[in-house]
PDB file of N, CA and C in Angstrom:
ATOM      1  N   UNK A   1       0.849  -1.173   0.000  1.00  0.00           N
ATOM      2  CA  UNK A   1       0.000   0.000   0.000  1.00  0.00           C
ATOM      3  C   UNK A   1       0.894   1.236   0.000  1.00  0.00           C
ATOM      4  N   UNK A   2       0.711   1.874  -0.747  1.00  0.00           N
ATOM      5  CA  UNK A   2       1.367   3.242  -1.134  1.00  0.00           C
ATOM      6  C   UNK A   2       1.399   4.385   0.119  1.00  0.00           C
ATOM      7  N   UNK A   3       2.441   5.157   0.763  1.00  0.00           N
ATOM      8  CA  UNK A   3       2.331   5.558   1.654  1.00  0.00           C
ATOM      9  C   UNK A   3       1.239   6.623   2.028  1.00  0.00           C
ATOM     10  N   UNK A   4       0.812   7.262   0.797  1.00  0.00           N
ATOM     11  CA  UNK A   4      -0.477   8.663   0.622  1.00  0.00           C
ATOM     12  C   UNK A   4      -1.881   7.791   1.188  1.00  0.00           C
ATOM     13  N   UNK A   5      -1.808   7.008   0.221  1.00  0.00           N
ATOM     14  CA  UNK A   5      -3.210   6.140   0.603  1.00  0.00           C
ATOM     15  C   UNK A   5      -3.668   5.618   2.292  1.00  0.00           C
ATOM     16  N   UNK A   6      -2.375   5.203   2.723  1.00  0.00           N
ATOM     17  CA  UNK A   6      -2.495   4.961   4.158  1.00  0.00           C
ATOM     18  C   UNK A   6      -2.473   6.607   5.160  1.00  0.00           C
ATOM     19  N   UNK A   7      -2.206   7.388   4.403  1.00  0.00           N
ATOM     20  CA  UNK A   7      -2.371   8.641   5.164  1.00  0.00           C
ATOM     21  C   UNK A   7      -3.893   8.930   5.249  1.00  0.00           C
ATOM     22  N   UNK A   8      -4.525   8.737   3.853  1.00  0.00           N
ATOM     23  CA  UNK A   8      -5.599   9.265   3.234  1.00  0.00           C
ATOM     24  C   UNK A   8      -6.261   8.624   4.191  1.00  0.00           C
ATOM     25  N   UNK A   9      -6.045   7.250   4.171  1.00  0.00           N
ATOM     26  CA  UNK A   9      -7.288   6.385   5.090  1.00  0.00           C
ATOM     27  C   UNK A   9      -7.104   6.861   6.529  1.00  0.00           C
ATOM     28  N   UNK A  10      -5.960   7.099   7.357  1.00  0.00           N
ATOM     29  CA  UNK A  10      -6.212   7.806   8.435  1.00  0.00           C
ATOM     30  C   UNK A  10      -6.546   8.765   8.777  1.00  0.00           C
ATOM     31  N   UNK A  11      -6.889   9.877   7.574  1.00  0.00           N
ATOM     32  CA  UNK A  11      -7.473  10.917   7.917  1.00  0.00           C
ATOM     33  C   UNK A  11      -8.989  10.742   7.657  1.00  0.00           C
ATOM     34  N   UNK A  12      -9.654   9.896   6.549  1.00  0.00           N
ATOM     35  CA  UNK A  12     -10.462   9.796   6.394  1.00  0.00           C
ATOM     36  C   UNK A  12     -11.139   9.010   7.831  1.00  0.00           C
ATOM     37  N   UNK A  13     -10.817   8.089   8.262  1.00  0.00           N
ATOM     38  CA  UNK A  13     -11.399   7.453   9.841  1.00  0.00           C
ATOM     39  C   UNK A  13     -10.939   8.488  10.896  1.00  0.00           C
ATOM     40  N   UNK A  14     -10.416   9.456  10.955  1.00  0.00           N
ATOM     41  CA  UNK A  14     -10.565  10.324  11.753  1.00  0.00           C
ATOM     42  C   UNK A  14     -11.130  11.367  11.890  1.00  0.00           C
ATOM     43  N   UNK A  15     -11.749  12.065  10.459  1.00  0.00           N
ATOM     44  CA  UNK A  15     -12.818  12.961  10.023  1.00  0.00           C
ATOM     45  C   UNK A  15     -14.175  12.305  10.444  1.00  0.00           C
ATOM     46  N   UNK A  16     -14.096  10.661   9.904  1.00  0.00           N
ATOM     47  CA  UNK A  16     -15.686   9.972  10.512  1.00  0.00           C
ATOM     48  C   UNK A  16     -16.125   9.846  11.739  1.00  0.00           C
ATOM     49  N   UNK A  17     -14.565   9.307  12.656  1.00  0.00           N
ATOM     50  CA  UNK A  17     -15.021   9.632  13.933  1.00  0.00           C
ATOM     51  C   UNK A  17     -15.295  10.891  14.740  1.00  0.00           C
ATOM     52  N   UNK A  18     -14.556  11.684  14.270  1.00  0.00           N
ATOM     53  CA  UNK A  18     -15.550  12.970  14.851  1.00  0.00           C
ATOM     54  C   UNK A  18     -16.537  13.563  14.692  1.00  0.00           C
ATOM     55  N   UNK A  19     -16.585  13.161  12.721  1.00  0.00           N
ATOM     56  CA  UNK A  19     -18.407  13.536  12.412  1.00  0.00           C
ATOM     57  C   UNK A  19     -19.316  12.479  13.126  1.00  0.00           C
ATOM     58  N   UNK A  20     -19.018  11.028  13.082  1.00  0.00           N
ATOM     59  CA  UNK A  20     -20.217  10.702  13.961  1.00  0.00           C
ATOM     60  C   UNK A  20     -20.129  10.941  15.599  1.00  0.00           C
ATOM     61  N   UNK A  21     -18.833  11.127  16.659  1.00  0.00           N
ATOM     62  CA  UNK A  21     -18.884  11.202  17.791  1.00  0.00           C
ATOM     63  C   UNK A  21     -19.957  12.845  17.296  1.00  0.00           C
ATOM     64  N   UNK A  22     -19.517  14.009  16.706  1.00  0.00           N
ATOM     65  CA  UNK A  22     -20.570  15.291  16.724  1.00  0.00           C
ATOM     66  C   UNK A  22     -21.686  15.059  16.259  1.00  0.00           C
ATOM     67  N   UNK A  23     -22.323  14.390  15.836  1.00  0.00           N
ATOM     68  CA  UNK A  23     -23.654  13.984  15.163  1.00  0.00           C
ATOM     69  C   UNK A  23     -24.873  14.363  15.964  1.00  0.00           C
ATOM     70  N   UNK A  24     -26.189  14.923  15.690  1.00  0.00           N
ATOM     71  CA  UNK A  24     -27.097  14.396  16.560  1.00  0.00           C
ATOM     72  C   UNK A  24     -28.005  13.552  16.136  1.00  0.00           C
ATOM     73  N   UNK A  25     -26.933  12.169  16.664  1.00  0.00           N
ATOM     74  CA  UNK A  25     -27.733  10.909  16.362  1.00  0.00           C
ATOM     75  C   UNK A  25     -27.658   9.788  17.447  1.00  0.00           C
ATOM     76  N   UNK A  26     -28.447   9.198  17.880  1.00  0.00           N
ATOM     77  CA  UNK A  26     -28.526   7.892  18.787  1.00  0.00           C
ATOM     78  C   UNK A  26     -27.480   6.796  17.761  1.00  0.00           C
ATOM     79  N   UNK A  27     -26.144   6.169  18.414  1.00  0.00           N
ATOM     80  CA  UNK A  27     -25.589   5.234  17.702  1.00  0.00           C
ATOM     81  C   UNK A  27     -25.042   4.674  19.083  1.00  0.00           C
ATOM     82  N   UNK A  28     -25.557   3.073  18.669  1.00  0.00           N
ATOM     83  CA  UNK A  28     -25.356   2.142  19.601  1.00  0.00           C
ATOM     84  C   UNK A  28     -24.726   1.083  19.068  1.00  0.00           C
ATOM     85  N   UNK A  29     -23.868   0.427  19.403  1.00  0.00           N
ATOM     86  CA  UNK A  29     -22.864  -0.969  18.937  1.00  0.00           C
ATOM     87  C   UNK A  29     -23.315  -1.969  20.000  1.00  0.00           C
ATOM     88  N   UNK A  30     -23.277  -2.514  19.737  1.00  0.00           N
ATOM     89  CA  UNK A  30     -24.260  -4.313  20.693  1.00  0.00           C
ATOM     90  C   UNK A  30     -22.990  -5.252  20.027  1.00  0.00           C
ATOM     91  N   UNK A  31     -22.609  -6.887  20.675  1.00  0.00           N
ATOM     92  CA  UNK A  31     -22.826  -7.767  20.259  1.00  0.00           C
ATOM     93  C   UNK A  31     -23.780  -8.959  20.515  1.00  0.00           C
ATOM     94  N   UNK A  32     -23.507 -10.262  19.948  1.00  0.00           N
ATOM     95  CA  UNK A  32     -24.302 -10.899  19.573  1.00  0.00           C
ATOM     96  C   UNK A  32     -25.267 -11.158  20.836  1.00  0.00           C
ATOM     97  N   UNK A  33     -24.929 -10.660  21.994  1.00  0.00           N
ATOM     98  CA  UNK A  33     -25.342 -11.535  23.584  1.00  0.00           C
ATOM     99  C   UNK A  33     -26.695 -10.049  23.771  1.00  0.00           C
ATOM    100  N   UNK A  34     -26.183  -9.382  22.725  1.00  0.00           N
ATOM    101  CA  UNK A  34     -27.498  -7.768  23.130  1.00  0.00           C
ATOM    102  C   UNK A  34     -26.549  -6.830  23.738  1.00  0.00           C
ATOM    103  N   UNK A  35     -25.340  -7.203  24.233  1.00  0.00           N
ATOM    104  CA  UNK A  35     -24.213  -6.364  25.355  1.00  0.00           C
ATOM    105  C   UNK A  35     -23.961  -4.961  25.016  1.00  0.00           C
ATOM    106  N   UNK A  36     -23.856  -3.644  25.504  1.00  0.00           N
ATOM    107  CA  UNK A  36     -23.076  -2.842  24.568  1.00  0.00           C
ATOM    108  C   UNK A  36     -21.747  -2.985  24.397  1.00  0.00           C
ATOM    109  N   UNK A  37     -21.168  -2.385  23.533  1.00  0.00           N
ATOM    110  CA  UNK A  37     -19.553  -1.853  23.353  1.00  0.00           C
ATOM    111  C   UNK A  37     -19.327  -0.734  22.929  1.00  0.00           C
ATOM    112  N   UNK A  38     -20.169  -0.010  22.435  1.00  0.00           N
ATOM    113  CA  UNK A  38     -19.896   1.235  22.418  1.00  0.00           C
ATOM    114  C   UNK A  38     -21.139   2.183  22.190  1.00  0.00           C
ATOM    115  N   UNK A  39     -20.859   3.565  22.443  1.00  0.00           N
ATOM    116  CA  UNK A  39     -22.005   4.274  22.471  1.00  0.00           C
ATOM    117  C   UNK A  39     -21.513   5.575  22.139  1.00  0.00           C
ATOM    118  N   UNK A  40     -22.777   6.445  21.341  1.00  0.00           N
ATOM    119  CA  UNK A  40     -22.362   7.980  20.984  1.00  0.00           C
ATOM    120  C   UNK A  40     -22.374   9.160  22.272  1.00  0.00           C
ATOM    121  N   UNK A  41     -21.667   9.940  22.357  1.00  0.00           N
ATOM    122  CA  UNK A  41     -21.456  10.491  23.385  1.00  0.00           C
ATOM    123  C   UNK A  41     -23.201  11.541  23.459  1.00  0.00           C
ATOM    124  N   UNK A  42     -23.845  11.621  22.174  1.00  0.00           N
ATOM    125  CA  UNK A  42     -25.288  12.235  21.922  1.00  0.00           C
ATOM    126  C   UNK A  42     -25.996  11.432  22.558  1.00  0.00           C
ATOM    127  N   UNK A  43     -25.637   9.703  22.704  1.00  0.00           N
ATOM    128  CA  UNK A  43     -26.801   9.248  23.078  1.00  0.00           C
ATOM    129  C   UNK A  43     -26.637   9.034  24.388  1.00  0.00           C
ATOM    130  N   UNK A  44     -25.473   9.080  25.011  1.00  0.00           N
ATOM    131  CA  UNK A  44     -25.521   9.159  26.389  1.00  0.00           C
ATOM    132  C   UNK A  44     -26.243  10.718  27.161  1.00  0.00           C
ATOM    133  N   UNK A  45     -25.862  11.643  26.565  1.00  0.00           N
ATOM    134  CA  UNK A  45     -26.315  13.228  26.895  1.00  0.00           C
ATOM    135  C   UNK A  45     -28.206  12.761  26.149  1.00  0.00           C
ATOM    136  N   UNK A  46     -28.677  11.981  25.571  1.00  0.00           N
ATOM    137  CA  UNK A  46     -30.064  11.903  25.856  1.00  0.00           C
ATOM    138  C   UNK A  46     -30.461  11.199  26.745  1.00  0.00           C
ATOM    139  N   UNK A  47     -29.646  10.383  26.982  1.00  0.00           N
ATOM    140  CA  UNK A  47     -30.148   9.169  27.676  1.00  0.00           C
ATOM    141  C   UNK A  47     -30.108   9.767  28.993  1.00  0.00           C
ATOM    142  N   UNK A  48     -29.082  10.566  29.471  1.00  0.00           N
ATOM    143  CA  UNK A  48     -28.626  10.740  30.906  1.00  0.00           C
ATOM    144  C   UNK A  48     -27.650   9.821  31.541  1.00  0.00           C
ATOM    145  N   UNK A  49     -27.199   8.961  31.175  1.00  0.00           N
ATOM    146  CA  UNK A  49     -25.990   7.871  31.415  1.00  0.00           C
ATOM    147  C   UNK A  49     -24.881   8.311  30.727  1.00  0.00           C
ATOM    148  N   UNK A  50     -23.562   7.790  32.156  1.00  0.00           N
ATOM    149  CA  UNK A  50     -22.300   7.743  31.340  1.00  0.00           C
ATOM    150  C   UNK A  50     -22.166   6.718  30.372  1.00  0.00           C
ATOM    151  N   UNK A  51     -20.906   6.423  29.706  1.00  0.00           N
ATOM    152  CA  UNK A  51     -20.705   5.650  28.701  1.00  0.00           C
ATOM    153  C   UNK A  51     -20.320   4.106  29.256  1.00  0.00           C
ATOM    154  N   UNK A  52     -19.669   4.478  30.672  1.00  0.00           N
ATOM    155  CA  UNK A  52     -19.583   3.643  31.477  1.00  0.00           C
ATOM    156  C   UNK A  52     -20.475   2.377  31.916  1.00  0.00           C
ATOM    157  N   UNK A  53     -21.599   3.491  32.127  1.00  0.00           N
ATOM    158  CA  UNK A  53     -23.406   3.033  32.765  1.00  0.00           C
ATOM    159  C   UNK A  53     -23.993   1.894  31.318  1.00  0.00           C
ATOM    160  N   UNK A  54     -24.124   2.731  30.414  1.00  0.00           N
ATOM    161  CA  UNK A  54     -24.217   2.156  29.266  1.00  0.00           C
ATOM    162  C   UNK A  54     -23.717   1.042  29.012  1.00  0.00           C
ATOM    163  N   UNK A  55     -22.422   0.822  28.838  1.00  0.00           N
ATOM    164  CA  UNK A  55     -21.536  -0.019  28.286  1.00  0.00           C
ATOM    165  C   UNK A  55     -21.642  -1.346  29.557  1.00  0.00           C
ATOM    166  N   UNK A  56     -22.232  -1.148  30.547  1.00  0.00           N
ATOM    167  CA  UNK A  56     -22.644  -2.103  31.474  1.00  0.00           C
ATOM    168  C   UNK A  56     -24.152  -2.856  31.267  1.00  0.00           C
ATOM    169  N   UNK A  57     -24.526  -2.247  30.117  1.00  0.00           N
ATOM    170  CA  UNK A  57     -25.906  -2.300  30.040  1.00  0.00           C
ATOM    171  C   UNK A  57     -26.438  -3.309  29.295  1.00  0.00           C
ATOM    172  N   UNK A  58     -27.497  -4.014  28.883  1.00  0.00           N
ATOM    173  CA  UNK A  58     -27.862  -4.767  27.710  1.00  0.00           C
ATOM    174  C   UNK A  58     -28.848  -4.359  26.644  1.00  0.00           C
ATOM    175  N   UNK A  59     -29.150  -4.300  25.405  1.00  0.00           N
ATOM    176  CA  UNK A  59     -30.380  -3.517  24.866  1.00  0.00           C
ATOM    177  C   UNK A  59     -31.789  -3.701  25.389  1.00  0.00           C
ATOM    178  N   UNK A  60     -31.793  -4.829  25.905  1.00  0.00           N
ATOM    179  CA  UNK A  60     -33.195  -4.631  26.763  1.00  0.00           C
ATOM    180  C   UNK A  60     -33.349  -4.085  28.144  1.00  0.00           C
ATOM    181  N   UNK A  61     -32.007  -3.373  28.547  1.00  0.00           N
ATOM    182  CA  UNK A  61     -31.932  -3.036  29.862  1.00  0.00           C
ATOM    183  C   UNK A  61     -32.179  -1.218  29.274  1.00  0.00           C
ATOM    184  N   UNK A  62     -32.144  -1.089  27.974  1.00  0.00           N
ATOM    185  CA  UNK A  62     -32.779   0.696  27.578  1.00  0.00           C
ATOM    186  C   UNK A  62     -33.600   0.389  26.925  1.00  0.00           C
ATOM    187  N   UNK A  63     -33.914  -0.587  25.903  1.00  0.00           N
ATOM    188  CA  UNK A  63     -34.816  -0.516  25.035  1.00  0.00           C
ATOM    189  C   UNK A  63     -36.548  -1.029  26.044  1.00  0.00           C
ATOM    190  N   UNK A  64     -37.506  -0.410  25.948  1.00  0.00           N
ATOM    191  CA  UNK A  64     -38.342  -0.604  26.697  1.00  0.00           C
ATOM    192  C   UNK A  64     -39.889  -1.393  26.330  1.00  0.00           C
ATOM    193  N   UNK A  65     -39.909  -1.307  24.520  1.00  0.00           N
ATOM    194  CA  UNK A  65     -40.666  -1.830  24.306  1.00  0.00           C
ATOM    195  C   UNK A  65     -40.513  -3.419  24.077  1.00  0.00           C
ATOM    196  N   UNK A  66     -42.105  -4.007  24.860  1.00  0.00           N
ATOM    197  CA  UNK A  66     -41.932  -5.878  24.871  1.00  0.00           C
ATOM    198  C   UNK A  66     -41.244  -6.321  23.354  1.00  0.00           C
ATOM    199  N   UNK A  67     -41.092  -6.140  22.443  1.00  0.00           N
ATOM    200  CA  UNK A  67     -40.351  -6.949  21.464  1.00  0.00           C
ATOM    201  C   UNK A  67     -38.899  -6.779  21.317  1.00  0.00           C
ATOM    202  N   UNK A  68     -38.586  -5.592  22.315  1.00  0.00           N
ATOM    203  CA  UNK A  68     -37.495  -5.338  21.930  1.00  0.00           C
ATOM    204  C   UNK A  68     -36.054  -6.874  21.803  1.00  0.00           C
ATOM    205  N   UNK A  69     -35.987  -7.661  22.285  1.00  0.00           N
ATOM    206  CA  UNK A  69     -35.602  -8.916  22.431  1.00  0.00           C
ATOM    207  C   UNK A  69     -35.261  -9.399  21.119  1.00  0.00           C
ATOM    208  N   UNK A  70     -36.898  -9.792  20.815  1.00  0.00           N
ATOM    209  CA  UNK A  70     -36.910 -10.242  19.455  1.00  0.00           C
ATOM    210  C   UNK A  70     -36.809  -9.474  18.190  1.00  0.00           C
ATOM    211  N   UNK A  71     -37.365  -7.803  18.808  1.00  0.00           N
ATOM    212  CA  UNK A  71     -36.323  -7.248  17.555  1.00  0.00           C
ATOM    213  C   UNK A  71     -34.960  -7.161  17.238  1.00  0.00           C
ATOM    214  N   UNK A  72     -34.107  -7.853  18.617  1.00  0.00           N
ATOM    215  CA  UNK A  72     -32.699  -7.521  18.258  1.00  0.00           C
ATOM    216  C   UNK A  72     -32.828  -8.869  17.389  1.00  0.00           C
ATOM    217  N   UNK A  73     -33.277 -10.060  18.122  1.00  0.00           N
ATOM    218  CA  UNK A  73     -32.975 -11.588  17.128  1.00  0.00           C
ATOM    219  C   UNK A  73     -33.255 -11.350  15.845  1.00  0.00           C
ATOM    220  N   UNK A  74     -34.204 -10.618  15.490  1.00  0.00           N
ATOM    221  CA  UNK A  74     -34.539 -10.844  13.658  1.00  0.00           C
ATOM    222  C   UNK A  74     -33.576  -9.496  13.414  1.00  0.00           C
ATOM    223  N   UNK A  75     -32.919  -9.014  13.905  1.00  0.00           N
ATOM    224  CA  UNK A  75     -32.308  -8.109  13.212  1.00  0.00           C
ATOM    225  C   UNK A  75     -30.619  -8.645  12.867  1.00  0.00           C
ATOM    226  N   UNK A  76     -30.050  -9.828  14.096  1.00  0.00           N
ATOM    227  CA  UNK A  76     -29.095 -10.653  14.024  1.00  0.00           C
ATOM    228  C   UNK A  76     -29.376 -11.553  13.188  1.00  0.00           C
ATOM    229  N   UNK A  77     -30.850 -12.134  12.784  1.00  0.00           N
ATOM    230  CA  UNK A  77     -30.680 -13.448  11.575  1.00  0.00           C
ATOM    231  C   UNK A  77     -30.839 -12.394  10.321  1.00  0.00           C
ATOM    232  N   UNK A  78     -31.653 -11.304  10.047  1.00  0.00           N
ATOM    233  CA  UNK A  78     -32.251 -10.281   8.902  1.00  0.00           C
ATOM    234  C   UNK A  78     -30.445 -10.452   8.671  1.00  0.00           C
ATOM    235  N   UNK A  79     -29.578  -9.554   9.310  1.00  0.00           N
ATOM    236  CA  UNK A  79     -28.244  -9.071   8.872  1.00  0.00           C
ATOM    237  C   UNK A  79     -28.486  -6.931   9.438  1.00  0.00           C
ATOM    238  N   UNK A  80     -30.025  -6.842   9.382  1.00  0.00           N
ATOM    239  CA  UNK A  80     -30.380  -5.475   8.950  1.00  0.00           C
ATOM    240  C   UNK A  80     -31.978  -4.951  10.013  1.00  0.00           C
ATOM    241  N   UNK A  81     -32.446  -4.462  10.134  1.00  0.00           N
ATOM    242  CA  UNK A  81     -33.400  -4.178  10.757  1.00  0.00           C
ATOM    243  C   UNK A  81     -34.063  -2.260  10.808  1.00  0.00           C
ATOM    244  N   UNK A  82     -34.890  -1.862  10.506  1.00  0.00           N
ATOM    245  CA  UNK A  82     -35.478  -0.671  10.675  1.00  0.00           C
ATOM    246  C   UNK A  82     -36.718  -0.497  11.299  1.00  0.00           C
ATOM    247  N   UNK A  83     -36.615   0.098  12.292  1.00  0.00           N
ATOM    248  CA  UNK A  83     -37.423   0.296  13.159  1.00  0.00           C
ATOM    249  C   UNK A  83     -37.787   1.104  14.426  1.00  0.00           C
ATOM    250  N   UNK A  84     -38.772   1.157  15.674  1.00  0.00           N
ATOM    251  CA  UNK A  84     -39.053   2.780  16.011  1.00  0.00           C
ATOM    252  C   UNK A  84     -38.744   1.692  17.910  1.00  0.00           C
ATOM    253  N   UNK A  85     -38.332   2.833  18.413  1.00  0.00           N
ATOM    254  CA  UNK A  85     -37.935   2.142  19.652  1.00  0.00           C
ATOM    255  C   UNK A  85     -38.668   3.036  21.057  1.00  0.00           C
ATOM    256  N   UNK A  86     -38.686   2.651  22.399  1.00  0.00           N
ATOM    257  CA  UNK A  86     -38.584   3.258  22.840  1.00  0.00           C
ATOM    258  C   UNK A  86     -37.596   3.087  23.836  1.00  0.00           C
ATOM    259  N   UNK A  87     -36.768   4.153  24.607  1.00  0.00           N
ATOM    260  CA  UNK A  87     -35.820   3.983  25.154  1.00  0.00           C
ATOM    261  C   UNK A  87     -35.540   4.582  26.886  1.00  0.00           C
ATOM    262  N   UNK A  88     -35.794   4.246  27.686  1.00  0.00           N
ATOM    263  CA  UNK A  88     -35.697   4.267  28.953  1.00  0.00           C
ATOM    264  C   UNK A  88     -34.164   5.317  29.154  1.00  0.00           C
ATOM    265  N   UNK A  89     -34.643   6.610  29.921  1.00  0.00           N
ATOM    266  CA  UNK A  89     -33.477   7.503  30.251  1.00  0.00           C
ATOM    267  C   UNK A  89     -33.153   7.255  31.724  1.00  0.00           C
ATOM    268  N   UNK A  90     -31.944   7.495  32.475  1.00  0.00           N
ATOM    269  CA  UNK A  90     -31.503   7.407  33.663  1.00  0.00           C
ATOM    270  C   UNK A  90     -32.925   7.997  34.406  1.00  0.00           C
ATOM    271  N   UNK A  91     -33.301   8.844  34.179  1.00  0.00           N
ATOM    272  CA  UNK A  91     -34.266   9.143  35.568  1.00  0.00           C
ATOM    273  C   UNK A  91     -35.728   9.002  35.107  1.00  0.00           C
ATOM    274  N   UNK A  92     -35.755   7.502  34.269  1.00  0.00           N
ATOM    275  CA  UNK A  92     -37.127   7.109  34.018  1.00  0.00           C
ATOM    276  C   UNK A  92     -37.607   7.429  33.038  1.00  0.00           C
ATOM    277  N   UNK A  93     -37.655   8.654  32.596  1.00  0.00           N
ATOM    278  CA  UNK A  93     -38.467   9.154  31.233  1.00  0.00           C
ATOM    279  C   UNK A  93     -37.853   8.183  30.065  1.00  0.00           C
ATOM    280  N   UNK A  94     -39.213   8.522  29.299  1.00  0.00           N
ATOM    281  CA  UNK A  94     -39.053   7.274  28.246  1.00  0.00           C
ATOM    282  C   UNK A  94     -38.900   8.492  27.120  1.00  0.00           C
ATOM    283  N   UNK A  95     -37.808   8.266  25.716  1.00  0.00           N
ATOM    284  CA  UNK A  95     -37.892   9.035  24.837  1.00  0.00           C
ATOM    285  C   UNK A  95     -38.098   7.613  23.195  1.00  0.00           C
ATOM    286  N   UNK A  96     -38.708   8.432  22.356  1.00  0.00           N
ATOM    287  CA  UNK A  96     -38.710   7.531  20.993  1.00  0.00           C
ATOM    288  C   UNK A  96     -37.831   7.618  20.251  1.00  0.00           C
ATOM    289  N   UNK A  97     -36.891   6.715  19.435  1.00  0.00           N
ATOM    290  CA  UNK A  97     -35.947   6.317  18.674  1.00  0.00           C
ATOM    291  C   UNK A  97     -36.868   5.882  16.951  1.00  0.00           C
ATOM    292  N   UNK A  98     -36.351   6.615  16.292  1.00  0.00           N
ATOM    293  CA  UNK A  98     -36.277   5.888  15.167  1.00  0.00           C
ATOM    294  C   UNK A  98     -35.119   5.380  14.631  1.00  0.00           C
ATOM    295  N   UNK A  99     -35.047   4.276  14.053  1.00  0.00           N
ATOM    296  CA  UNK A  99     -33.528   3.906  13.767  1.00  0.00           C
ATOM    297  C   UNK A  99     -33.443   2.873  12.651  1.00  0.00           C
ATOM    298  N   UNK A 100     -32.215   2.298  12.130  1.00  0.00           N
ATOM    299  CA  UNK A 100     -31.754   1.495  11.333  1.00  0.00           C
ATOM    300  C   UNK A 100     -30.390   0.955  11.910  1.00  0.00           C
ATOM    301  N   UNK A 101     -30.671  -0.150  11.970  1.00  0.00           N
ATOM    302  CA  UNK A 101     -29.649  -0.937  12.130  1.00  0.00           C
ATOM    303  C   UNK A 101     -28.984  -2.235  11.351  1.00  0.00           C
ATOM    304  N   UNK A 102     -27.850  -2.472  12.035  1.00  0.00           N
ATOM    305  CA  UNK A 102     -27.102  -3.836  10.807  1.00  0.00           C
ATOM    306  C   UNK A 102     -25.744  -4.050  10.914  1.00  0.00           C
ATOM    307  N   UNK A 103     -25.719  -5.142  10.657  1.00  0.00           N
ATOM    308  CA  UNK A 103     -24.370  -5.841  11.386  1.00  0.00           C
ATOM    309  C   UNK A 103     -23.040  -5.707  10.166  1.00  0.00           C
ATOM    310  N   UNK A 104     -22.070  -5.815  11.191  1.00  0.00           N
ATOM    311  CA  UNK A 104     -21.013  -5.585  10.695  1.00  0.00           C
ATOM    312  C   UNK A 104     -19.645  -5.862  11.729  1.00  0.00           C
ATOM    313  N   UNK A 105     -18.461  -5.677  11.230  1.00  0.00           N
ATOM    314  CA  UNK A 105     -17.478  -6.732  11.852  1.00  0.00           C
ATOM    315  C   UNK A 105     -16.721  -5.942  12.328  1.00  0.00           C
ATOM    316  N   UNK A 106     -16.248  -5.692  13.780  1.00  0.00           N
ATOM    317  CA  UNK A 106     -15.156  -5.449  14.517  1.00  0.00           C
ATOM    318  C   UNK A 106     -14.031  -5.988  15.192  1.00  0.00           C
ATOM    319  N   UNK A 107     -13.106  -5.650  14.797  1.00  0.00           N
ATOM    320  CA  UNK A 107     -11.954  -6.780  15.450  1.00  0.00           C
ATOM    321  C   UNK A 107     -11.950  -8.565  15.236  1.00  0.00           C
ATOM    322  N   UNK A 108     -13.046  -8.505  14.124  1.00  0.00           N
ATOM    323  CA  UNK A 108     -13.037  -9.866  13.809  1.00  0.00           C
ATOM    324  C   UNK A 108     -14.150 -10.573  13.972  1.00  0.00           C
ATOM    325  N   UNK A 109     -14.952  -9.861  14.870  1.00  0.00           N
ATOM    326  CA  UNK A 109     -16.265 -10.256  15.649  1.00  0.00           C
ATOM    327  C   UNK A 109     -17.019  -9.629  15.362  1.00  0.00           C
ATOM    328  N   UNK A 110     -18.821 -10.513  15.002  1.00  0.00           N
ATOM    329  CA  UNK A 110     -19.561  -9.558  14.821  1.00  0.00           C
ATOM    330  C   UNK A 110     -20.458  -8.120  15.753  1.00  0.00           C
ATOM    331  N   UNK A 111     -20.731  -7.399  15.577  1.00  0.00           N
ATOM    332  CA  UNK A 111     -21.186  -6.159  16.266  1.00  0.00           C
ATOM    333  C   UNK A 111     -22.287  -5.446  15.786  1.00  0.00           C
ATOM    334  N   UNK A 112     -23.088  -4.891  16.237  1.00  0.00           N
ATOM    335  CA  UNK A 112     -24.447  -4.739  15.572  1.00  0.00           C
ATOM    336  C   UNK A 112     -24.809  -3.089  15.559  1.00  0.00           C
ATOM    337  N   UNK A 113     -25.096  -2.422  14.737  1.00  0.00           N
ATOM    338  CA  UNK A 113     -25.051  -0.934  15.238  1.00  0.00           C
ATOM    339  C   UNK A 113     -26.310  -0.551  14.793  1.00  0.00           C
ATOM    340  N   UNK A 114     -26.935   0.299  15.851  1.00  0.00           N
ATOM    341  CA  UNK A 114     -28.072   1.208  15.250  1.00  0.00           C
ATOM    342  C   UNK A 114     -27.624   2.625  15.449  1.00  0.00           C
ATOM    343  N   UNK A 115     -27.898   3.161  14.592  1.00  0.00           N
ATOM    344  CA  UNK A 115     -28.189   4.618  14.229  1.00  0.00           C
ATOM    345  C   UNK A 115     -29.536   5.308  14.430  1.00  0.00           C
ATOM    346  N   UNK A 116     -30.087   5.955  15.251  1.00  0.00           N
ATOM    347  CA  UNK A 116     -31.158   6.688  15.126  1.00  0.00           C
ATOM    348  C   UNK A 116     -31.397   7.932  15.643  1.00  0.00           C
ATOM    349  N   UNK A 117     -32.585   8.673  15.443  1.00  0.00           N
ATOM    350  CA  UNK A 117     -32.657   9.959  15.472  1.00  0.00           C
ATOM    351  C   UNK A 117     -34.254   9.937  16.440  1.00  0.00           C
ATOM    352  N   UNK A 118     -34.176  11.003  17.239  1.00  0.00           N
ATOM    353  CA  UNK A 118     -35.342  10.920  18.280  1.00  0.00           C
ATOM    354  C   UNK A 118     -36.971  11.417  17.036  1.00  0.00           C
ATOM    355  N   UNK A 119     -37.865  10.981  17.771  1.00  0.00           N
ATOM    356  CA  UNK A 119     -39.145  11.302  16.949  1.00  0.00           C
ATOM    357  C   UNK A 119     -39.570  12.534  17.489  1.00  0.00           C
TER     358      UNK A 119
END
């Protein structure tokens, strides 16, 4: 690999991570168990949780509506999933998620990310 190109690509993943850490968007990384691993610093400042709190968390331990479970399973066999959530904040209040999600590979392992934006 040509030395520009490997520059290019590190600037380019470092422009993305700051456009999505600045985003105002809900982005959540799960693996296969529902677990988090990572979270947008937007969706913690909606949520009211550190990243910490979060990252201790499981998607059914924020996600609040009864399917939420089985929407993560058909979204792990789909590959993909779109759909409206609701999401449990640190001091109870419930806010709505719309989102899209879909799997993809980190460190070798799969990881599941949704993206969404409040209703």
């Amino acid at each position: 690999m040509e030395r520009g190109s490997s520059t290019h690509a590190a600037k380019r993943s470092a422009l993305l991570q700051q456009a999505v850490e600045a985003a105002p968007m809900l982005i959540f990384v799960a693996d296969e168990s529902m677990s988090y691993v990572s979270v947008s610093e937007y969706a913690c400042d909606v949520l009211g949780y550190t990243e910490k709190e979060i990252l201790g968390m499981k998607v059914t331990d924020v996600a609040t509506q009864p399917t939420a479970g089985i929407d993560y399973r058909r979204m792990v066999e789909a590959g993909w999933l779109v759909g409206i959530a609701r999401l449990r904040c640190k001091d109870g209040a419930e806010v709505t998620m719309r989102y899209r999600a879909g799997e993809t590979e980190v460190n070798g392992s799969p990881a599941y990310v949704a993206v969404g934006w409040l209703e």
